[in-house]
Structures are given as structure tokens and as C-alpha cells.
N, C-alpha and C. Protein backbone atom coordinates (compact mmCIF):
# COMPACT_ATOMS: atom_id res chain seq x y z
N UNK A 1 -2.36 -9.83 5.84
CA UNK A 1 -2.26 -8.72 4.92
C UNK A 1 -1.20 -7.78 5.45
N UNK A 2 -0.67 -7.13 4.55
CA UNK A 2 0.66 -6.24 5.20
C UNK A 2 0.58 -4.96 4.10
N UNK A 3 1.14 -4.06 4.83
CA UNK A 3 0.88 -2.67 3.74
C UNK A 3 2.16 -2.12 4.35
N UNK A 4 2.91 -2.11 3.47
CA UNK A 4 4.33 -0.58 3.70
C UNK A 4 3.93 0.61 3.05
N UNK A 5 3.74 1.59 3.92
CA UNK A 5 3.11 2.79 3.69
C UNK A 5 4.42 3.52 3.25
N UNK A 6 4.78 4.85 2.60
CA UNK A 6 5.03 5.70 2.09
C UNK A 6 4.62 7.08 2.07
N UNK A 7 4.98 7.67 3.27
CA UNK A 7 4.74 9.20 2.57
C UNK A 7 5.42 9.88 1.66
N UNK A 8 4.78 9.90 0.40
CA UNK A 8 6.16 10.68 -0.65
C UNK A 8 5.35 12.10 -1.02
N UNK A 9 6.27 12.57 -1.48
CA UNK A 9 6.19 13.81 -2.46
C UNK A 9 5.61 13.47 -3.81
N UNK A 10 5.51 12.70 -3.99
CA UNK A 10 5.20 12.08 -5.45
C UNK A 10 5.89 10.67 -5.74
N UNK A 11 4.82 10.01 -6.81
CA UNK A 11 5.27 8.30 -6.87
C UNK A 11 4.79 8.30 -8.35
N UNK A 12 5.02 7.38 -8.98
CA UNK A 12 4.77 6.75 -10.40
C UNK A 12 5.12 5.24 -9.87
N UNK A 13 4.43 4.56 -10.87
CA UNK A 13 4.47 3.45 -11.28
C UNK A 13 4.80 3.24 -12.92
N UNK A 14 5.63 2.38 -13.51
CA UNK A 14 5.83 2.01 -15.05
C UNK A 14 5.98 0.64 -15.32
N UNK A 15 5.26 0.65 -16.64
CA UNK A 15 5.20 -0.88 -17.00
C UNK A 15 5.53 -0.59 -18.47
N UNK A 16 6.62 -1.79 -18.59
CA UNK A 16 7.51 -1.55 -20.13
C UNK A 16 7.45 -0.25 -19.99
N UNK A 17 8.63 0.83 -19.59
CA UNK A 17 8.84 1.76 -20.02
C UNK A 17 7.86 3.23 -19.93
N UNK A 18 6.50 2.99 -19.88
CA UNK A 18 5.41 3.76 -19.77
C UNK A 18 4.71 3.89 -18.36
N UNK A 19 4.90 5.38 -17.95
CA UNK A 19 4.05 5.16 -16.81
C UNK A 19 2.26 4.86 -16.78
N UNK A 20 2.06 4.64 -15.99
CA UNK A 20 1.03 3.87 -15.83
C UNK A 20 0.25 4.60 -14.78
N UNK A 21 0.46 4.94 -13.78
CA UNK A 21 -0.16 5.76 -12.67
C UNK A 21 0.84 6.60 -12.05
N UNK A 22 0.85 7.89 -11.46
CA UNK A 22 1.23 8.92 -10.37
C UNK A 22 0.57 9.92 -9.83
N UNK A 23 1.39 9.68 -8.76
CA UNK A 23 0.65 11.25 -7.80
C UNK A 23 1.26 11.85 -7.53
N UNK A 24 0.82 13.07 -6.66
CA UNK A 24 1.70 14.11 -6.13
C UNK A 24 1.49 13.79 -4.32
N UNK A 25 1.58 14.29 -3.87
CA UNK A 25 1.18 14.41 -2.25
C UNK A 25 0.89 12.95 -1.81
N UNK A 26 1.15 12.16 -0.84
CA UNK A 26 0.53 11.00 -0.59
C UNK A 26 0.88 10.16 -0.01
N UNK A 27 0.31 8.68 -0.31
CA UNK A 27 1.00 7.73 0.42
C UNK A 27 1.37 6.68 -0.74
N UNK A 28 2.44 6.23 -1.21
CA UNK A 28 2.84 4.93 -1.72
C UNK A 28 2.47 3.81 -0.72
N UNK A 29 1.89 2.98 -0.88
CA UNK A 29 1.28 1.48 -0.46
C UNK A 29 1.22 0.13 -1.14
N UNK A 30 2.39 -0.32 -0.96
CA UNK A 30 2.71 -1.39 -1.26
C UNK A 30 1.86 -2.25 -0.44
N UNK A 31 1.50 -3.62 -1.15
CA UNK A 31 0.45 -4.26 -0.46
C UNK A 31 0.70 -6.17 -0.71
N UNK A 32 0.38 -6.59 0.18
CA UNK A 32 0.94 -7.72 0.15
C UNK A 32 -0.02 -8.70 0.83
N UNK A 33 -0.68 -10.15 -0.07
CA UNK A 33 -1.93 -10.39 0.44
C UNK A 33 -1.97 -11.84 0.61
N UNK A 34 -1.91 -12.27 1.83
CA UNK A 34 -2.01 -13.73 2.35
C UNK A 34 -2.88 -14.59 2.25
N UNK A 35 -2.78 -16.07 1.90
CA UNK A 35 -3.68 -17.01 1.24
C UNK A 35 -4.91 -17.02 2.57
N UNK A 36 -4.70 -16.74 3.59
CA UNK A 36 -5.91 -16.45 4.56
C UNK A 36 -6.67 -15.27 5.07
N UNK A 37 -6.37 -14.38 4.29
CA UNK A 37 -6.67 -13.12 4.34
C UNK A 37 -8.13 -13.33 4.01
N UNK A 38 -9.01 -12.07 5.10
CA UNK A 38 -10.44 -12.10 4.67
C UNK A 38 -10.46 -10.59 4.37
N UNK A 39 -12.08 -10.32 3.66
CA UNK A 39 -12.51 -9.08 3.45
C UNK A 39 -12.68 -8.04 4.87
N UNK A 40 -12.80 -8.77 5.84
CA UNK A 40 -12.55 -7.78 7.15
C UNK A 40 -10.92 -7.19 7.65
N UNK A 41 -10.43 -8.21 7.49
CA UNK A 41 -8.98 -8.07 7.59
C UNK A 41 -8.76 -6.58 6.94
N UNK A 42 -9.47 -6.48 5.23
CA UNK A 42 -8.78 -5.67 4.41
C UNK A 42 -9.43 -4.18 5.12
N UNK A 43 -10.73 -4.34 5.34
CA UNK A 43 -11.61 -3.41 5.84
C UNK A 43 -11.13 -2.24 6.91
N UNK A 44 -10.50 -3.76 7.84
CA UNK A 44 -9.82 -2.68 9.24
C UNK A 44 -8.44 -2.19 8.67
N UNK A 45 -7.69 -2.99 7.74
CA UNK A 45 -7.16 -2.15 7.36
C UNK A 45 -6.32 -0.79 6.30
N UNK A 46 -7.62 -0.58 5.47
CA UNK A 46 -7.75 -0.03 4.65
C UNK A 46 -8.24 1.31 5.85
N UNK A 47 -9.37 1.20 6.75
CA UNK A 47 -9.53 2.41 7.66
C UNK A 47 -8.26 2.75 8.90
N UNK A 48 -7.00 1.81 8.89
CA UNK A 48 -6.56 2.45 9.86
C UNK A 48 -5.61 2.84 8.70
N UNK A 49 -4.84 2.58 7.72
CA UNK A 49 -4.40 3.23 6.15
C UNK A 49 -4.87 4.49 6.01
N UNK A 50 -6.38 4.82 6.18
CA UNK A 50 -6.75 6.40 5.91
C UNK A 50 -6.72 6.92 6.70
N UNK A 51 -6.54 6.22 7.92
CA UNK A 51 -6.44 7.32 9.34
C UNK A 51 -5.61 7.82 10.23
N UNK A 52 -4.47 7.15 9.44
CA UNK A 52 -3.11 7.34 9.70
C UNK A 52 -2.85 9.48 9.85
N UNK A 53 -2.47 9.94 11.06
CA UNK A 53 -1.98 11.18 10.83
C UNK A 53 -0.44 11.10 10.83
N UNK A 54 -0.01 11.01 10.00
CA UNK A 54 1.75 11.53 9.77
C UNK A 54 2.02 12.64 8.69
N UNK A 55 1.24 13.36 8.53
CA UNK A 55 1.98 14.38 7.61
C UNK A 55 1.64 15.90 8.92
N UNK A 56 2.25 16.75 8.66
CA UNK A 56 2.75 17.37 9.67
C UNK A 56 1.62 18.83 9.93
N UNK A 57 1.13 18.85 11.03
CA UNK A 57 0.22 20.38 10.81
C UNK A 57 1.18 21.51 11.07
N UNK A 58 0.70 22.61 11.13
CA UNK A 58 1.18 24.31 11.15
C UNK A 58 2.54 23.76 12.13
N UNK A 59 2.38 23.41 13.47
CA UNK A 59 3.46 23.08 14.15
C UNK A 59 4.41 22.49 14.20
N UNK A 60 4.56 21.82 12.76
CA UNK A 60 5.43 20.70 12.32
C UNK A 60 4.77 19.15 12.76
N UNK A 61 4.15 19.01 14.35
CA UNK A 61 4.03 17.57 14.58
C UNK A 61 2.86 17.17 13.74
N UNK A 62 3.22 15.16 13.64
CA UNK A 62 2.99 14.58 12.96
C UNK A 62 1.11 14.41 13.13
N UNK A 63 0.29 15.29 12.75
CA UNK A 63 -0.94 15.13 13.54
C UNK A 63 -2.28 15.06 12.30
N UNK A 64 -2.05 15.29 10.89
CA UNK A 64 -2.84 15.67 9.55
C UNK A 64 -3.25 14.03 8.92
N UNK A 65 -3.94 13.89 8.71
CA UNK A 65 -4.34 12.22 7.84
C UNK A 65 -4.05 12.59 6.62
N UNK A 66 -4.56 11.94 5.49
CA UNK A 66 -4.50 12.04 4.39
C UNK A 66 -5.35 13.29 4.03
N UNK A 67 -6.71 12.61 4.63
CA UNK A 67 -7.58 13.51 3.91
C UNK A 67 -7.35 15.34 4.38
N UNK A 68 -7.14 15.24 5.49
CA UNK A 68 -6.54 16.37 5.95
C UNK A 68 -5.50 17.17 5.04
N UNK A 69 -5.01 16.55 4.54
CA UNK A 69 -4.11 17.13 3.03
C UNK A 69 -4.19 17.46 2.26
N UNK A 70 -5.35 16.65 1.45
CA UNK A 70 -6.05 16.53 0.38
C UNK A 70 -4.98 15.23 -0.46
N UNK A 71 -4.20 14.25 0.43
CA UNK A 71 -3.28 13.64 0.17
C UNK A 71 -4.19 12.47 -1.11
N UNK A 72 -2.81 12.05 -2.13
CA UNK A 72 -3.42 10.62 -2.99
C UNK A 72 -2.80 9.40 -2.66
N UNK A 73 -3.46 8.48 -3.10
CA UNK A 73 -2.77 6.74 -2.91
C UNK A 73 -2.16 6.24 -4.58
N UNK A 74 -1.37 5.76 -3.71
CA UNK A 74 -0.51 5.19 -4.86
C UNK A 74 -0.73 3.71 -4.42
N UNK A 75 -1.34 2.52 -4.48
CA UNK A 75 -1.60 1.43 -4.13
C UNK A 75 -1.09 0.22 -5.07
N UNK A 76 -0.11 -0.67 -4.62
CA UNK A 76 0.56 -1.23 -5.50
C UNK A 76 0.82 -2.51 -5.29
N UNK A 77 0.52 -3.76 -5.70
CA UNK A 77 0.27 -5.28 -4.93
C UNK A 77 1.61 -5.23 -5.74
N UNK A 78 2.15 -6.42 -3.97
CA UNK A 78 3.54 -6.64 -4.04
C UNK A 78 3.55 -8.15 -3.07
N UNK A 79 3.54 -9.37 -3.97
CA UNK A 79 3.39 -10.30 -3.46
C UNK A 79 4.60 -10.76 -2.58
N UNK A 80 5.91 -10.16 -2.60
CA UNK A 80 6.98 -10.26 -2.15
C UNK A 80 6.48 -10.01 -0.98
N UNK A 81 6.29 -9.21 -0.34
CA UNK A 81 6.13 -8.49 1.17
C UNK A 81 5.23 -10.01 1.99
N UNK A 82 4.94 -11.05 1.32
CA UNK A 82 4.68 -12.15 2.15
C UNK A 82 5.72 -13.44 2.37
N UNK A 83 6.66 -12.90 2.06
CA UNK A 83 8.07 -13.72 2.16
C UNK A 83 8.60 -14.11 3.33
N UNK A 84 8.88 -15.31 3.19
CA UNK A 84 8.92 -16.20 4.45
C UNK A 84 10.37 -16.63 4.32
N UNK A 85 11.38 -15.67 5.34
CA UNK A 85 12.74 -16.04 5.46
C UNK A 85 13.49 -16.41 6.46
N UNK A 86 12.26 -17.47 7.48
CA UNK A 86 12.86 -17.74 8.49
C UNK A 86 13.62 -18.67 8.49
N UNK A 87 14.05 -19.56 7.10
CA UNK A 87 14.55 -20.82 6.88
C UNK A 87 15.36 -20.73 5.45
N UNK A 88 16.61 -20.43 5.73
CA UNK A 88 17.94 -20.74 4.97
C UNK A 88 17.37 -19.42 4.29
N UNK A 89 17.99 -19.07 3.45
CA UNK A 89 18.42 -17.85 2.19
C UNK A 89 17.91 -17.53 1.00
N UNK A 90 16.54 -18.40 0.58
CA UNK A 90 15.81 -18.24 -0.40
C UNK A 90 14.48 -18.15 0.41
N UNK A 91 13.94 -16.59 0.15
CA UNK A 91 12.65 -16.59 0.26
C UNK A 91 11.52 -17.50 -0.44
N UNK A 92 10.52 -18.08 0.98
CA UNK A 92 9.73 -18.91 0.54
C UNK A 92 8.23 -18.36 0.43
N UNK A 93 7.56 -18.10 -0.93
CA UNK A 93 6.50 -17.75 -1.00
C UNK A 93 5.13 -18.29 -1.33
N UNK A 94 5.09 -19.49 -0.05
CA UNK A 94 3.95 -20.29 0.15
C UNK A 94 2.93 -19.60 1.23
N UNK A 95 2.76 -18.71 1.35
CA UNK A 95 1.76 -18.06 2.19
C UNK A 95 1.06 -16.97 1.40
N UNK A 96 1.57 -16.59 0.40
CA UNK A 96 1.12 -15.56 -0.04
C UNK A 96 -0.50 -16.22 -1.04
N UNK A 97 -1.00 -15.31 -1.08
CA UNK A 97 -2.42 -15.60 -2.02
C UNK A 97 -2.29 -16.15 -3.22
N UNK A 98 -3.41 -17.35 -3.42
CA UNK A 98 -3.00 -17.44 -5.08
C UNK A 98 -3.32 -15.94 -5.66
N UNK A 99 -3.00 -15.76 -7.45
CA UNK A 99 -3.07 -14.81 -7.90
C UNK A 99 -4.54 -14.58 -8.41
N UNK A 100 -5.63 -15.08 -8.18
CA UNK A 100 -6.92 -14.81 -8.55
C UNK A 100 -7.38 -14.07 -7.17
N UNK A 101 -7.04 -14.69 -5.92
CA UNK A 101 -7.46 -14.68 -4.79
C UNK A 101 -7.08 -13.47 -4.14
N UNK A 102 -5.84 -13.00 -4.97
CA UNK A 102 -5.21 -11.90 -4.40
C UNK A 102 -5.27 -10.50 -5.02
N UNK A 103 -5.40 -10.71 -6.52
CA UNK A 103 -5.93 -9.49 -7.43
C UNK A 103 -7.62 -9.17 -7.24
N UNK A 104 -8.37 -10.51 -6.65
CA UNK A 104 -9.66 -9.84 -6.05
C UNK A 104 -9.62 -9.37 -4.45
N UNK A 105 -8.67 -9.40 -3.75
CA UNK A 105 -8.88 -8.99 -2.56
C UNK A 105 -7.79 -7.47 -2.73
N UNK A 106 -6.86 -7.20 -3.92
CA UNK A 106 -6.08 -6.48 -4.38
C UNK A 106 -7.23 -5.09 -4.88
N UNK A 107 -8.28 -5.45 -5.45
CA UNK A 107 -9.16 -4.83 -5.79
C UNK A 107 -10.01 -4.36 -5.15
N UNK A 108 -10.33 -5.30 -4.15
CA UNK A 108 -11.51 -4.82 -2.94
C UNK A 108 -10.83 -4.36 -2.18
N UNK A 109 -9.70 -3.73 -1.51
CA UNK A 109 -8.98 -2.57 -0.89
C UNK A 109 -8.70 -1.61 -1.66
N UNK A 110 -8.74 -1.49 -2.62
CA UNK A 110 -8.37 -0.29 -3.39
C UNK A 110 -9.96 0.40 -3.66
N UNK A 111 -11.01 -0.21 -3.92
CA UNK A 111 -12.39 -0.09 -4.06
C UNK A 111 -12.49 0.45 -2.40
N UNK A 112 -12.32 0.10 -1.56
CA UNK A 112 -13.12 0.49 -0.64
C UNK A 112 -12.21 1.70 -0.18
N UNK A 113 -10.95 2.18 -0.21
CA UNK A 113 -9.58 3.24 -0.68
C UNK A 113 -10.36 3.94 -0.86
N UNK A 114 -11.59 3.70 -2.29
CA UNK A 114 -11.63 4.56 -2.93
C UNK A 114 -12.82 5.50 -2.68
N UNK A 115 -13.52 4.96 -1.75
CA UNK A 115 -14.78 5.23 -1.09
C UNK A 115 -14.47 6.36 -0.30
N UNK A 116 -13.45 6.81 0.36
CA UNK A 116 -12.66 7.59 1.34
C UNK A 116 -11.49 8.60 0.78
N UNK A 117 -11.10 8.15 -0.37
CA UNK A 117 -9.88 9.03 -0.57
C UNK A 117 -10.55 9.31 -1.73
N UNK A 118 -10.40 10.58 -2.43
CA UNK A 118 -11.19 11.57 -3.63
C UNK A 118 -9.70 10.63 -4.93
N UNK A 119 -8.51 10.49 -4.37
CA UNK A 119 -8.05 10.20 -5.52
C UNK A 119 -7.02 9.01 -5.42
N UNK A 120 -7.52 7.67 -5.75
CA UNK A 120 -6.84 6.00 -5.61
C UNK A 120 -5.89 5.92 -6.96
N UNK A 121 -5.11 5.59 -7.36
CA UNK A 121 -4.15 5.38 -8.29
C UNK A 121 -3.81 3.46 -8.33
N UNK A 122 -3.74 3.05 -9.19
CA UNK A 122 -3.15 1.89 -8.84
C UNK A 122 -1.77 1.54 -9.94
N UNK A 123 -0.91 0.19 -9.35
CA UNK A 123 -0.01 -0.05 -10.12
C UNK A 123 -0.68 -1.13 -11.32
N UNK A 124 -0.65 -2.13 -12.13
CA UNK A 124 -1.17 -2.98 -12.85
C UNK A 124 -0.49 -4.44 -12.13
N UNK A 125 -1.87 -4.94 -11.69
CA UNK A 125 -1.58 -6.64 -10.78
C UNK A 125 -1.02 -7.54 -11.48
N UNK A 126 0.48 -8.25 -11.27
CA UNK A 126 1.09 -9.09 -11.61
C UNK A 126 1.94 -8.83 -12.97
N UNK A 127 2.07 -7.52 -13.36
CA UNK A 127 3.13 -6.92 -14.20
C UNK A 127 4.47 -6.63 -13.38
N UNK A 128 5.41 -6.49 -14.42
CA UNK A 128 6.55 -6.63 -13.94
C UNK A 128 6.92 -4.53 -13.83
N UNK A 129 6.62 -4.54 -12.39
CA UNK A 129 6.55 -2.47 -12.56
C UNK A 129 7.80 -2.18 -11.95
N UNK A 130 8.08 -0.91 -11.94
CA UNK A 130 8.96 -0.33 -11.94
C UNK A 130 8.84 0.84 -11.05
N UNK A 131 8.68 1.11 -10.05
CA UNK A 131 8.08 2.00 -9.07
C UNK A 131 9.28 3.23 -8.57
N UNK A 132 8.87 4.22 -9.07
CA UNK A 132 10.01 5.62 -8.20
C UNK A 132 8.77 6.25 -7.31
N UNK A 133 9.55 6.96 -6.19
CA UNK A 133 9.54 7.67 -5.15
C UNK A 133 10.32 8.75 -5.16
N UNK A 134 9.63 9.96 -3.90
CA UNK A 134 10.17 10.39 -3.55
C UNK A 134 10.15 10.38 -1.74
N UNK A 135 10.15 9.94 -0.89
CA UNK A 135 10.16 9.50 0.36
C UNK A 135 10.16 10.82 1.10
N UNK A 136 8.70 11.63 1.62
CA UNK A 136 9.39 12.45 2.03
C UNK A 136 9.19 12.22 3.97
N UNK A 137 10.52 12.49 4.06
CA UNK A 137 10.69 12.48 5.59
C UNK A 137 12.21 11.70 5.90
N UNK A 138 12.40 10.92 5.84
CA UNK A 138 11.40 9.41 4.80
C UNK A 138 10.84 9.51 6.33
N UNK A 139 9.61 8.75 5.59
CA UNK A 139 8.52 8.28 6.40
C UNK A 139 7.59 7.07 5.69
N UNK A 140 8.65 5.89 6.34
CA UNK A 140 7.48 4.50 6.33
C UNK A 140 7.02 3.74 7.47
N UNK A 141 5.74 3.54 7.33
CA UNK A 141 5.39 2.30 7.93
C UNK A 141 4.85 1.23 7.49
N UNK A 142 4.84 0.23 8.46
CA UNK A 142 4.30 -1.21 8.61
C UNK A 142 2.81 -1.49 8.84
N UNK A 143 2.22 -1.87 8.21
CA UNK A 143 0.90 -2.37 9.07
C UNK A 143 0.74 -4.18 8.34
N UNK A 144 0.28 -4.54 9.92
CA UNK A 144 0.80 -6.05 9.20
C UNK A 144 -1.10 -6.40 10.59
N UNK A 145 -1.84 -6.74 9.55
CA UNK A 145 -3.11 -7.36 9.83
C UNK A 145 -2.92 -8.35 11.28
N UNK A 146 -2.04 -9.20 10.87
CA UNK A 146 -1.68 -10.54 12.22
C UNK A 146 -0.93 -10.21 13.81
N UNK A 147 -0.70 -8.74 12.99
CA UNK A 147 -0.01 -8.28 14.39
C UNK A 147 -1.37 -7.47 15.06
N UNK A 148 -2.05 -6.84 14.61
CA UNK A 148 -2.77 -5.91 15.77
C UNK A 148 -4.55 -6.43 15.32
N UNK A 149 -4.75 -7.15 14.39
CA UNK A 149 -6.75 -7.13 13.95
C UNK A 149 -6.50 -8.15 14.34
């Protein structure tokens, strides 16, 4: 499982033309979900996702979580982010989840998101979206399940 986090100022998502979800304050989370991915996987990291402190207290350093903000999620499955380009120039996307397997494990992180954060947003699974930002810092990270759970 892999999540590129986003601290923005605000995010939308649009499908055909119409937005579909935004926030103000938060994290954009792109999410990306592997054909071996389990419900613990998502668990640990959906809690290290909320426990992330990077938005900045009174002193400027990076030390506030979300909730500490009153920050929202912008949560957005992005089967790309399991792209396998260690071999020639066309990404190969045989690792990634089938699409039943992945819009229910797409769902059960955003569900359990939602248990913790007062306000979950999502993009629509396997539509063709259209995602703006505003990046503030910029400030992204990585969390990639295989590297640290």
C-alpha cells in the first residue's frame, strides 16, 4: 500500500467537469493499493496518516497532526502509484489490486479515516478525475507499507 500525502491549503477533486469533493486545510492522499495488501497493512497505515505532525505550531516547527488543526482528508485511489518501472519505459501495472479488491480495501481506509478525522472527503473509485491543489509548503510525503510495517 502506498499513500502520497499532501499538505494543501485546499484540494478538489472533478469528474466530467463537476466537482465532486473539497476541502480546505488538510491532507490530499493519494492512495495506491497492492494485489497483497491486507486490512492490517491499511490499519497501521491509516494511524501513522493521522499521526503525522507536519503542519506547523506557534513556533513555526513542524510539530501539529491533523487533528491538532482541525485539518480534512482529501483521499483519492490512484492505481498508478503501484507502477512498476524497473524494466524498459512502459509502466507495468501487474501488482496493483484487482479493481473489486482495491475499491474494497479503498473503502476500508477511508472508513476507518473516518473514525478519527471529523471530516473524510473522497475522490469517485475508477473515474477518470481531475484533481487541483494547492501544496502548501509544498509539503509531501511517502508512506509505502513494504518499507516500514
Amino acid at each position: 500500500m502506498r499513500f502520497v500525502i499532501q499538505r494543501v491549503t485546499r484540494a478538489s477533486v472533478s469528474v466530467d467537469g463537476s466537482v465532486v469533493s473539497e476541502i480546505g486545510s488538510g491532507f490530499l492522499v493519494l492512495v495506491g493499493v497492492f494485489g497483497d495488501d491486507t486490512r492490517a497493512d491499511a490499519e497501521k497505515m491509516v494511524k501513522k496518516l493521522c499521526g503525522l505532525r507536519i503542519f506547523a505550531d506557534e513556533n513555526g516547527k513542524t510539530n501539529l497532526s491533523l487533528a491538532d488543526v482541525g485539518g480534512e482528508l482529501l483521499m483519492v485511489s490512484q492505481f498508478t502509484l503501484c507502477a512498476d518501472c524497473r524494466h524498459g519505459n512502459r509502466p507495468s501495472f501487474t501488482g496493483a489490486g484487482p479493481a473489486v479488491f482495491a475499491e474494497e480495501m479503498f473503502d476500508y481506509i477511508c472508513g476507518l479515516a473516518e473514525k478519527i478525522v471529523p471530516s473524510v472527503k473522497r475522490g469517485v473509485f475508477g473515474a477518470d478525475m481531475k484533481v487541483e491543489l494547492l501544496n502548501d509548503g509544498p509539503f509531501t510525503i511517502i508512506l509505502d507499507s513494504k518499507e516500514w510495517i
